[in-house]
N, C-alpha and C. Protein backbone atom coordinates (compact mmCIF):
# COMPACT_ATOMS: atom_id res chain seq x y z
N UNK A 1 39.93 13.84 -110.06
CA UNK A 1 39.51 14.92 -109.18
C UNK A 1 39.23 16.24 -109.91
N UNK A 2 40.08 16.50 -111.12
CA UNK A 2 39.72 17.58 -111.80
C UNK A 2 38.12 18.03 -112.56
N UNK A 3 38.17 17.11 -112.73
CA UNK A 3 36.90 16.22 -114.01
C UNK A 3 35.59 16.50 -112.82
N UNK A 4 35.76 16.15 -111.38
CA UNK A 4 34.83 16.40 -110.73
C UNK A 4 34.45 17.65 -110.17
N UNK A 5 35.98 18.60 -109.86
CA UNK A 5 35.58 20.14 -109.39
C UNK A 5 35.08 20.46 -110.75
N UNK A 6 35.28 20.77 -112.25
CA UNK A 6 34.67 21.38 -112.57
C UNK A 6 33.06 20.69 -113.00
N UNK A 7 32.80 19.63 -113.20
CA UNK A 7 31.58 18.92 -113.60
C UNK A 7 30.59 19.03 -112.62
N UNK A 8 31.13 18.77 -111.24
CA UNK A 8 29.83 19.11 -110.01
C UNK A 8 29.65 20.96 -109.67
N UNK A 9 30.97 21.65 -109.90
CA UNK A 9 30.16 22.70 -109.86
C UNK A 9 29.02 23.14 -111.01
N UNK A 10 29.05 23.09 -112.14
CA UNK A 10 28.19 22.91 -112.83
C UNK A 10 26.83 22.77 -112.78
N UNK A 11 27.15 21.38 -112.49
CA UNK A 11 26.01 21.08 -111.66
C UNK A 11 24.99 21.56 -110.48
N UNK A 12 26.06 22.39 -109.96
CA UNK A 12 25.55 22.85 -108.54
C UNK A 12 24.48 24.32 -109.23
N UNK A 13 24.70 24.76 -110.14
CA UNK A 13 24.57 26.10 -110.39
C UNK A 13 23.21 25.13 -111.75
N UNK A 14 23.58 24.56 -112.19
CA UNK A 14 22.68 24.70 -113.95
C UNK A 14 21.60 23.38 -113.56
N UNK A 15 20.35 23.48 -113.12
CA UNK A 15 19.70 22.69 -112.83
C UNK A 15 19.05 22.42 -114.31
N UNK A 16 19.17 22.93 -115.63
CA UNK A 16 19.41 21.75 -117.01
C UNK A 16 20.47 21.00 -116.95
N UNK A 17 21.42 21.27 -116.62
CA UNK A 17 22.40 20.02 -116.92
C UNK A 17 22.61 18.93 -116.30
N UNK A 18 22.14 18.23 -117.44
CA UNK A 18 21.46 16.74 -117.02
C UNK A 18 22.82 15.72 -117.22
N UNK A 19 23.43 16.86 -118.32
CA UNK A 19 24.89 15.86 -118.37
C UNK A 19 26.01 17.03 -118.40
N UNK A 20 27.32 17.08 -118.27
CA UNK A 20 28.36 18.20 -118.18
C UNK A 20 29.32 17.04 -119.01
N UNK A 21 30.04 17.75 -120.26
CA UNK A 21 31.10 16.99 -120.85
C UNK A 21 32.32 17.86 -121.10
N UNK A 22 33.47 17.61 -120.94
CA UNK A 22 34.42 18.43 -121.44
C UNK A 22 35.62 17.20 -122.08
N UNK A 23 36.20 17.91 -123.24
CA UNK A 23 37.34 16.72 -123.95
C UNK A 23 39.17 17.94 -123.52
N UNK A 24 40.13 16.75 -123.66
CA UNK A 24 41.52 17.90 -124.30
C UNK A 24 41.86 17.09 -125.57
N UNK A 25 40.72 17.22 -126.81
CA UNK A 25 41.00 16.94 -127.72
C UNK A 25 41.89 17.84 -128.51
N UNK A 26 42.89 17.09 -129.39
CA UNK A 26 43.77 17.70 -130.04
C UNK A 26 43.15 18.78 -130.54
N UNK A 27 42.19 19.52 -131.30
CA UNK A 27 41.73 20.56 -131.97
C UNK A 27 41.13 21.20 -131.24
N UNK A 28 40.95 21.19 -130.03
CA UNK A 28 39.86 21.86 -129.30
C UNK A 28 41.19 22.88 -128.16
N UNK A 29 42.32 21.85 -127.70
CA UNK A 29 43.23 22.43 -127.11
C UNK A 29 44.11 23.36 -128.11
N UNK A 30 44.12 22.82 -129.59
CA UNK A 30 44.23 23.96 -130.34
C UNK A 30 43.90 25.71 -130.72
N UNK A 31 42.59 25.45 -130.50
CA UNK A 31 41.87 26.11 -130.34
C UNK A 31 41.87 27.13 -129.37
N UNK A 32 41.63 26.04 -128.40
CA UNK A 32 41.71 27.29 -127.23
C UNK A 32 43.29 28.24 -126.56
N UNK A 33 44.27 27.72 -127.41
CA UNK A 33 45.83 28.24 -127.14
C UNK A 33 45.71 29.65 -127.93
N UNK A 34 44.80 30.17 -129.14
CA UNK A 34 44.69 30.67 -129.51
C UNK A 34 43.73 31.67 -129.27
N UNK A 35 44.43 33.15 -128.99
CA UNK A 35 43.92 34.51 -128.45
C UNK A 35 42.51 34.88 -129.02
N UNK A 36 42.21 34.03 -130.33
CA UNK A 36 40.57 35.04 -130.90
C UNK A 36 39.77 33.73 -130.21
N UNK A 37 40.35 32.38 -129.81
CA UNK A 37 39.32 31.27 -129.29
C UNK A 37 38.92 31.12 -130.60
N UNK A 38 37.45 30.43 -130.53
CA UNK A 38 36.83 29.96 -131.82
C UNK A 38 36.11 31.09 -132.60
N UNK A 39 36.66 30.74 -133.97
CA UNK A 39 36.43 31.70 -134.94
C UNK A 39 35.36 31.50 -135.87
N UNK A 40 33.92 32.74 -136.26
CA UNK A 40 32.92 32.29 -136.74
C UNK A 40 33.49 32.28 -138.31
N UNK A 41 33.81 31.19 -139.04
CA UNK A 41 34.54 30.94 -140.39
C UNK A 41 33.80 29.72 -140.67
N UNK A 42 32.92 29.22 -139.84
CA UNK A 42 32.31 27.90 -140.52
C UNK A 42 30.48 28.55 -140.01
N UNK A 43 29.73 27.36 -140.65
CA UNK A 43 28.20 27.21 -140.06
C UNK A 43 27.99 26.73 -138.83
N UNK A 44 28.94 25.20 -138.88
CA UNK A 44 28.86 24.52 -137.13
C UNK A 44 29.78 25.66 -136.07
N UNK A 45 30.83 26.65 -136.86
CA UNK A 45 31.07 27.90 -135.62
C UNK A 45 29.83 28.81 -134.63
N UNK A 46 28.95 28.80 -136.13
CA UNK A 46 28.09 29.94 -135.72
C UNK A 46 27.73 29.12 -134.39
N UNK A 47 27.15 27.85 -134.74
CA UNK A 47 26.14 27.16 -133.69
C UNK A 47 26.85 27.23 -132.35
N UNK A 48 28.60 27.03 -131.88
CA UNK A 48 28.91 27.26 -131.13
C UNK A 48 29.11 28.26 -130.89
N UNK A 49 29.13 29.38 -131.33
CA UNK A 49 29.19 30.69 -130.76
C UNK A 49 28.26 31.37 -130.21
N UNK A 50 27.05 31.04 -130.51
CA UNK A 50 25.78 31.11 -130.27
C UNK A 50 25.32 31.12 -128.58
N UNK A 51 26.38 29.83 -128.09
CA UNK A 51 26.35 29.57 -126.97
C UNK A 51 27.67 29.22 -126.03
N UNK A 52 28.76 29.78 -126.62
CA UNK A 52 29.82 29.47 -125.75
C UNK A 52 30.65 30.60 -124.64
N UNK A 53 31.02 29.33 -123.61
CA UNK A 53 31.33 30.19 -122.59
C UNK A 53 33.37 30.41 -122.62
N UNK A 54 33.59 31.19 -122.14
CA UNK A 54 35.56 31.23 -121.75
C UNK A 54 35.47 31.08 -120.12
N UNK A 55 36.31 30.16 -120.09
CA UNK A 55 37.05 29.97 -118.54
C UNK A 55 38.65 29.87 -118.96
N UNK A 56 39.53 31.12 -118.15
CA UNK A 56 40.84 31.25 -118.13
C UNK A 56 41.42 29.93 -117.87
N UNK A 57 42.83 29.24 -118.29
CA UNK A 57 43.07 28.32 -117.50
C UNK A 57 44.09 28.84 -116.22
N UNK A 58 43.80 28.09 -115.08
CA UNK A 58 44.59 28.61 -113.76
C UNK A 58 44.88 27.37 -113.21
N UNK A 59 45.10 26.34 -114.34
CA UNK A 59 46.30 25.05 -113.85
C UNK A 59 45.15 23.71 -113.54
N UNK A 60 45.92 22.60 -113.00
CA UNK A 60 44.69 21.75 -113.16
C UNK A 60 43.96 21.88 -112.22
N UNK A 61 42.19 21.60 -112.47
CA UNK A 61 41.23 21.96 -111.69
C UNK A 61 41.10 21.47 -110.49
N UNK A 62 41.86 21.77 -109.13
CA UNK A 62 41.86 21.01 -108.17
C UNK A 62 41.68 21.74 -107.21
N UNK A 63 41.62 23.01 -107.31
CA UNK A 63 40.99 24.08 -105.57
C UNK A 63 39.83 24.57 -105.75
N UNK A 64 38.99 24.42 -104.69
CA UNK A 64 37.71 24.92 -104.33
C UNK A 64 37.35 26.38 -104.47
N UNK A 65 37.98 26.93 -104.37
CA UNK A 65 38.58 28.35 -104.70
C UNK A 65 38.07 28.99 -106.60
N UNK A 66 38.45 28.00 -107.45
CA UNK A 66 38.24 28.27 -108.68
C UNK A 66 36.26 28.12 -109.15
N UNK A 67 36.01 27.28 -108.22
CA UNK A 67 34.27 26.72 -108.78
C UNK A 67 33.50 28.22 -109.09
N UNK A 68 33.32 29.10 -107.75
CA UNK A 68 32.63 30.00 -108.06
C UNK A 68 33.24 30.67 -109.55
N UNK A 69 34.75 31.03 -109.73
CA UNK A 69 35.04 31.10 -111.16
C UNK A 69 34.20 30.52 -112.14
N UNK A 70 34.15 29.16 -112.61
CA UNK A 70 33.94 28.61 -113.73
C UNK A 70 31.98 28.75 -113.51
N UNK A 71 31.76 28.99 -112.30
CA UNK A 71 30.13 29.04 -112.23
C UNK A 71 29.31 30.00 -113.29
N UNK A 72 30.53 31.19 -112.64
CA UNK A 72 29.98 32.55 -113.78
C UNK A 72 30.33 32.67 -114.60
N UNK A 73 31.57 31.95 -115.57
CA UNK A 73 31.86 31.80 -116.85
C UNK A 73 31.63 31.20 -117.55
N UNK A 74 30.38 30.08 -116.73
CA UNK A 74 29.63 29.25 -117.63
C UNK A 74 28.39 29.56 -117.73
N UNK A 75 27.67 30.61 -117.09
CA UNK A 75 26.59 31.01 -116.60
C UNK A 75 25.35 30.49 -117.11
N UNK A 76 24.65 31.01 -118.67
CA UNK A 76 23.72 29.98 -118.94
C UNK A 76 24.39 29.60 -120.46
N UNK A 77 25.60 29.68 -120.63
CA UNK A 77 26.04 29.33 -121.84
C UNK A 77 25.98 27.71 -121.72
N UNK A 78 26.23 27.05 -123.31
CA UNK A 78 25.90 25.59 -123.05
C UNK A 78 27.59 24.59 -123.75
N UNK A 79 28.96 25.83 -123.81
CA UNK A 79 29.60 24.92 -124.38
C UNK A 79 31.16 25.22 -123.35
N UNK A 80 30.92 24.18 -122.84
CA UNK A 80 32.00 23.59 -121.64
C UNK A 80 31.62 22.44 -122.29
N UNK A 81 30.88 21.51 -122.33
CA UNK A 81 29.53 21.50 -122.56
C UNK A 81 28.35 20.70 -121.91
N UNK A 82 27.54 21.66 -121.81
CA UNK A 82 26.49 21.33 -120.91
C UNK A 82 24.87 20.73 -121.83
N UNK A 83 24.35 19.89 -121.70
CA UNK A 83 23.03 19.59 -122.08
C UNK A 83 21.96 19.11 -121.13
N UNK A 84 21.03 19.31 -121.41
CA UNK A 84 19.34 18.49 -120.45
C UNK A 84 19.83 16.76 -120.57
N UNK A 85 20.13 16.46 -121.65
CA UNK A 85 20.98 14.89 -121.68
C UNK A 85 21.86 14.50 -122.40
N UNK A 86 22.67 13.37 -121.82
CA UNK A 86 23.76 12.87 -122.56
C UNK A 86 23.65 12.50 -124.02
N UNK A 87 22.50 12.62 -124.50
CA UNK A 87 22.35 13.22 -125.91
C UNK A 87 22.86 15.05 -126.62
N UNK A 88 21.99 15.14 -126.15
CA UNK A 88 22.56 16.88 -126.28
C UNK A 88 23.38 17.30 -126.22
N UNK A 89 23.91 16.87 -124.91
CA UNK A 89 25.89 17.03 -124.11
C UNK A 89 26.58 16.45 -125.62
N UNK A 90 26.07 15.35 -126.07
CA UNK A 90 27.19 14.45 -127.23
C UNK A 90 27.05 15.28 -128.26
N UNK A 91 26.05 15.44 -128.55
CA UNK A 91 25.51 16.37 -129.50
C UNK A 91 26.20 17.64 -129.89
N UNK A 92 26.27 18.49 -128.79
CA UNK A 92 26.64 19.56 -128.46
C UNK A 92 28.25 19.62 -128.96
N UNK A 93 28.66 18.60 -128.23
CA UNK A 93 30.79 18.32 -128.14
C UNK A 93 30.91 17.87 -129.55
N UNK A 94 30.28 16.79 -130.62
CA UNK A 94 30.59 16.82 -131.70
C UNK A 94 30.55 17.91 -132.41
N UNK A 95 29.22 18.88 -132.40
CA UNK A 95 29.99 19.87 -133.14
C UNK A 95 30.71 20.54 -132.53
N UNK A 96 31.18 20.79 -131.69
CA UNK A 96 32.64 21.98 -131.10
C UNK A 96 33.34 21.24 -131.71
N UNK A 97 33.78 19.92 -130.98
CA UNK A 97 34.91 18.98 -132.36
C UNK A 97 34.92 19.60 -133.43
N UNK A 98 33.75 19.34 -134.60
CA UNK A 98 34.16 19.94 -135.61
C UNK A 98 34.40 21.47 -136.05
N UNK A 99 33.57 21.64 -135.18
CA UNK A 99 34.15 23.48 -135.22
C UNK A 99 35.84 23.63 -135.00
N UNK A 100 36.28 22.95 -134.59
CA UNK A 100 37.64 23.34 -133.80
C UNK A 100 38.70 22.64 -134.78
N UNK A 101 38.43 21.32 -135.51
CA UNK A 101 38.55 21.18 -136.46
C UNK A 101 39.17 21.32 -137.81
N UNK A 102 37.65 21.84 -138.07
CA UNK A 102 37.53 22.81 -139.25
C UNK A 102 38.27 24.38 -139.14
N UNK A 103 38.49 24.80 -138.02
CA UNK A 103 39.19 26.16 -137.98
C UNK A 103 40.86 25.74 -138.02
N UNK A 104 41.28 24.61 -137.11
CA UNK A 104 42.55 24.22 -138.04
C UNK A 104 43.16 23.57 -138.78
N UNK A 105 42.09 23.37 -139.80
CA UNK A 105 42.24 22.72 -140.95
C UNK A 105 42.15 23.85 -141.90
N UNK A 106 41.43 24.45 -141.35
CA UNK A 106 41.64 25.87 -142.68
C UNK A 106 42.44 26.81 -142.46
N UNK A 107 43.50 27.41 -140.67
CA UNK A 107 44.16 28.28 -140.77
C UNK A 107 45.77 27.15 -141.39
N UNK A 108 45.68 26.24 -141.74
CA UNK A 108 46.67 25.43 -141.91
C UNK A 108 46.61 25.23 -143.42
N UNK A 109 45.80 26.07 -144.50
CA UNK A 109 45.85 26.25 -145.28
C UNK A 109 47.06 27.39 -145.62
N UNK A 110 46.90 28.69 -144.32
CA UNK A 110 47.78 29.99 -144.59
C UNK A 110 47.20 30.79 -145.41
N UNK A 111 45.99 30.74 -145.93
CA UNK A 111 45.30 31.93 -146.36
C UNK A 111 44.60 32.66 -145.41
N UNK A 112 44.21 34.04 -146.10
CA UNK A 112 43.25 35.06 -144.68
C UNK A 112 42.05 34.34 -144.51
N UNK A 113 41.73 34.11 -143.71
CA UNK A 113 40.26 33.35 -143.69
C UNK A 113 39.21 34.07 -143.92
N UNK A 114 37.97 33.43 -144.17
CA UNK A 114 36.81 34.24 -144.43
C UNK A 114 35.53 34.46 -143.54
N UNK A 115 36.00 35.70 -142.17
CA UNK A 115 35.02 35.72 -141.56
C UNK A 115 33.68 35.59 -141.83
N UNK A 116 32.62 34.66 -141.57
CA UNK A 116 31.43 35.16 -141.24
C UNK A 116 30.55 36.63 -140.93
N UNK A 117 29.91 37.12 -141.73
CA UNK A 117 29.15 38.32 -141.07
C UNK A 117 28.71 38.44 -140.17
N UNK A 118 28.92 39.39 -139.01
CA UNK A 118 28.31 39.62 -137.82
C UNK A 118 27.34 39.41 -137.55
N UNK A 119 26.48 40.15 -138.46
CA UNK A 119 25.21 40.01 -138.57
C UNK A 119 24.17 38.79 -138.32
N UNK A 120 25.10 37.70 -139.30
CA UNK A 120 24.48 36.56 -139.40
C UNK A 120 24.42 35.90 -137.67
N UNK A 121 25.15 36.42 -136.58
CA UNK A 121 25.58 35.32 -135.73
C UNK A 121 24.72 36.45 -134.91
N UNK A 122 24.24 37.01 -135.58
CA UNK A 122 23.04 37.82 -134.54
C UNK A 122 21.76 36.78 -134.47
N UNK A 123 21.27 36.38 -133.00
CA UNK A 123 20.06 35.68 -133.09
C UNK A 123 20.24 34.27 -133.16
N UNK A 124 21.44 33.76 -132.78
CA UNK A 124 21.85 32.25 -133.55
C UNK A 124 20.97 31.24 -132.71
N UNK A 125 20.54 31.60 -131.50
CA UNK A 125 20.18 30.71 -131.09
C UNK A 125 18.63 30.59 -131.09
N UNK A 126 17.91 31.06 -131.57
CA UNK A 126 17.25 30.99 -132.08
C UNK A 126 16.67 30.44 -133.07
N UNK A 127 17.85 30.47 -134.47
CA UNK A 127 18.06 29.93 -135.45
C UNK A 127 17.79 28.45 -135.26
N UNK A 128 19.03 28.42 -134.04
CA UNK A 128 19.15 27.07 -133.93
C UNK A 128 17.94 26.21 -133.44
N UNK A 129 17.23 26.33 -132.59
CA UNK A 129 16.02 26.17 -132.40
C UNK A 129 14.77 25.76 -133.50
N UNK A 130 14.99 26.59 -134.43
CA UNK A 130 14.27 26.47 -135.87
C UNK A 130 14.94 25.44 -136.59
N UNK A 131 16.13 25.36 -136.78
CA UNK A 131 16.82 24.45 -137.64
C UNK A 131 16.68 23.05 -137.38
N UNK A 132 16.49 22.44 -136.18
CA UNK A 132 16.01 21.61 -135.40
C UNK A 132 15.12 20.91 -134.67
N UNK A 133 14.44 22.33 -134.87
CA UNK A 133 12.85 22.15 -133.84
C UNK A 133 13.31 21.90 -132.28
N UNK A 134 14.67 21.84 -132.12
CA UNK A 134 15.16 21.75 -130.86
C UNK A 134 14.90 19.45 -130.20
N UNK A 135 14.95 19.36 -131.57
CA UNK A 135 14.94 17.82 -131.76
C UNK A 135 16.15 17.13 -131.99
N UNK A 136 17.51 18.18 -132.45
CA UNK A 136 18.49 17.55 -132.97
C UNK A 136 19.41 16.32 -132.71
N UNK A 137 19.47 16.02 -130.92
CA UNK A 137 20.31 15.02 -130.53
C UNK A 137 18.97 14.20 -130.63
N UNK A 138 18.32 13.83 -130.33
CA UNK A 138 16.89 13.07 -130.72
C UNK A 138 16.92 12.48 -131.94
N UNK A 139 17.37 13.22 -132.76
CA UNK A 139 17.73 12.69 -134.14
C UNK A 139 19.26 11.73 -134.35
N UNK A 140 20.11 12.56 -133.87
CA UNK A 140 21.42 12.21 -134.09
C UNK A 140 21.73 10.81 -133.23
N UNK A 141 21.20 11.32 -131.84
CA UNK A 141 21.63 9.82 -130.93
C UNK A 141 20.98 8.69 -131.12
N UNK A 142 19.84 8.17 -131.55
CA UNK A 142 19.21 6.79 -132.22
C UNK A 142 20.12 6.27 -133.07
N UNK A 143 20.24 7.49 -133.94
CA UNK A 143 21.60 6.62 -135.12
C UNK A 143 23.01 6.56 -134.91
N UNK A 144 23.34 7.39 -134.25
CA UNK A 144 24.72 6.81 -133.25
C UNK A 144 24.70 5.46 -132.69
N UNK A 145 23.65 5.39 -131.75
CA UNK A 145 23.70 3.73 -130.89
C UNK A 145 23.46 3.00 -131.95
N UNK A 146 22.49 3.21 -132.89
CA UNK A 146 22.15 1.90 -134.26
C UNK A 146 23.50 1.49 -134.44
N UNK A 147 24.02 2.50 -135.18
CA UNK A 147 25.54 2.26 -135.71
C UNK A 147 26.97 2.11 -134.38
N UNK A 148 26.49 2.12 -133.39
CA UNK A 148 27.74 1.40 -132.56
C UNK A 148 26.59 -0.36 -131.77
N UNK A 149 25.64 -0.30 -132.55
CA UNK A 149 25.10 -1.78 -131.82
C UNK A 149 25.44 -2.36 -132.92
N UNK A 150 25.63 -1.98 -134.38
CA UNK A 150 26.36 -2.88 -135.32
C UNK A 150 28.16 -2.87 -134.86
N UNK A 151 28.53 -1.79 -134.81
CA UNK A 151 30.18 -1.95 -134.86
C UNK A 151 30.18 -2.67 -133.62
N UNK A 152 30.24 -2.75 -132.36
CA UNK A 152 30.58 -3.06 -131.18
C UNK A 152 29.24 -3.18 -130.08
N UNK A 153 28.42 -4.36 -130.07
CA UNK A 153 27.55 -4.13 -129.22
C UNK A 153 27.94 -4.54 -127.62
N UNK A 154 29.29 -4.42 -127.38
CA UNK A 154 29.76 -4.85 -126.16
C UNK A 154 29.89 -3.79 -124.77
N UNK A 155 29.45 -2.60 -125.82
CA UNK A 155 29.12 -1.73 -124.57
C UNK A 155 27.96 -1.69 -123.41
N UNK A 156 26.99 -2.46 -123.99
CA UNK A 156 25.38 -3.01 -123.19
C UNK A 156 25.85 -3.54 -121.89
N UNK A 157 27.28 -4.43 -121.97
CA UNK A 157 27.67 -5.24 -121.14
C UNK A 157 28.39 -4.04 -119.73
């Protein structure tokens, strides 16, 4: 029931999102326990920062009451994460994975970390656009299914 208040409001509001994904992956709930959220210290940060949204948590998602919340805190940002398709959506959540990751894998080093320049995360999405041609899950998801129709083709079923 949770999975559905926040995924159909989504829906109700972002007529791109063709798919809505959210994980409580170990690094990501990491992540988000922490007051700065995700920190631009990597390249795959920038890409999520570029486009990410904050929704407070106010317990599990089960009153009608909260949707208009998460509507405007997702507004046209794309990382709850939202894509045109379950390519993009996958696309999208692997790198937050590794963004989230990679930030505690490196504050678990205990050195000061090495912000990113501001500067640079000026325009990112844009960037991103260029870096890609805006082709990227297009690219990525063919060779995902290649390589799970060799490991396990029992998902067809």
């Amino acid at each position: 029931p949770a999975g559905f208040t926040i995924h159909s409001c989504i829906h109700q509001v972002r007529e791109d999102a063709g798919c809505v994904l959210h994980t409580h992956s170990r690094a990501c709930v990491a992540v988000s326990a922490q007051k700065s959220g995700v920190l631009p210290i990597s390249q795959q940060s920038t890409f999520v920062l570029a486009s990410l949204a904050y929704h407070d948590y106010e317990g599990v998602a089960l009153r009608d009451d909260e949707r208009p919340r998460l509507q405007a805190d997702i507004g046209n940002k794309n990382f709850l994460t939202v894509g045109k398709t379950i390519a993009d959506a996958f696309l999208s959540m692997y790198t937050f994975e590794n963004t989230c990751r990679i930030q505690i894998d490196a504050q678990s080093g205990g050195s000061e970390l090495t912000l990113i320049d501001p500067r640079i995360l000026q325009g990112l999405a844009e960037v991103m656009k260029t870096v890609t041609a805006g082709q990227g899950a297009n690219i990525a998801w063919p060779a995902l299914l290649r390589k799970l129709d060799k490991t396990d083709p029992s998902y067809k079923t």
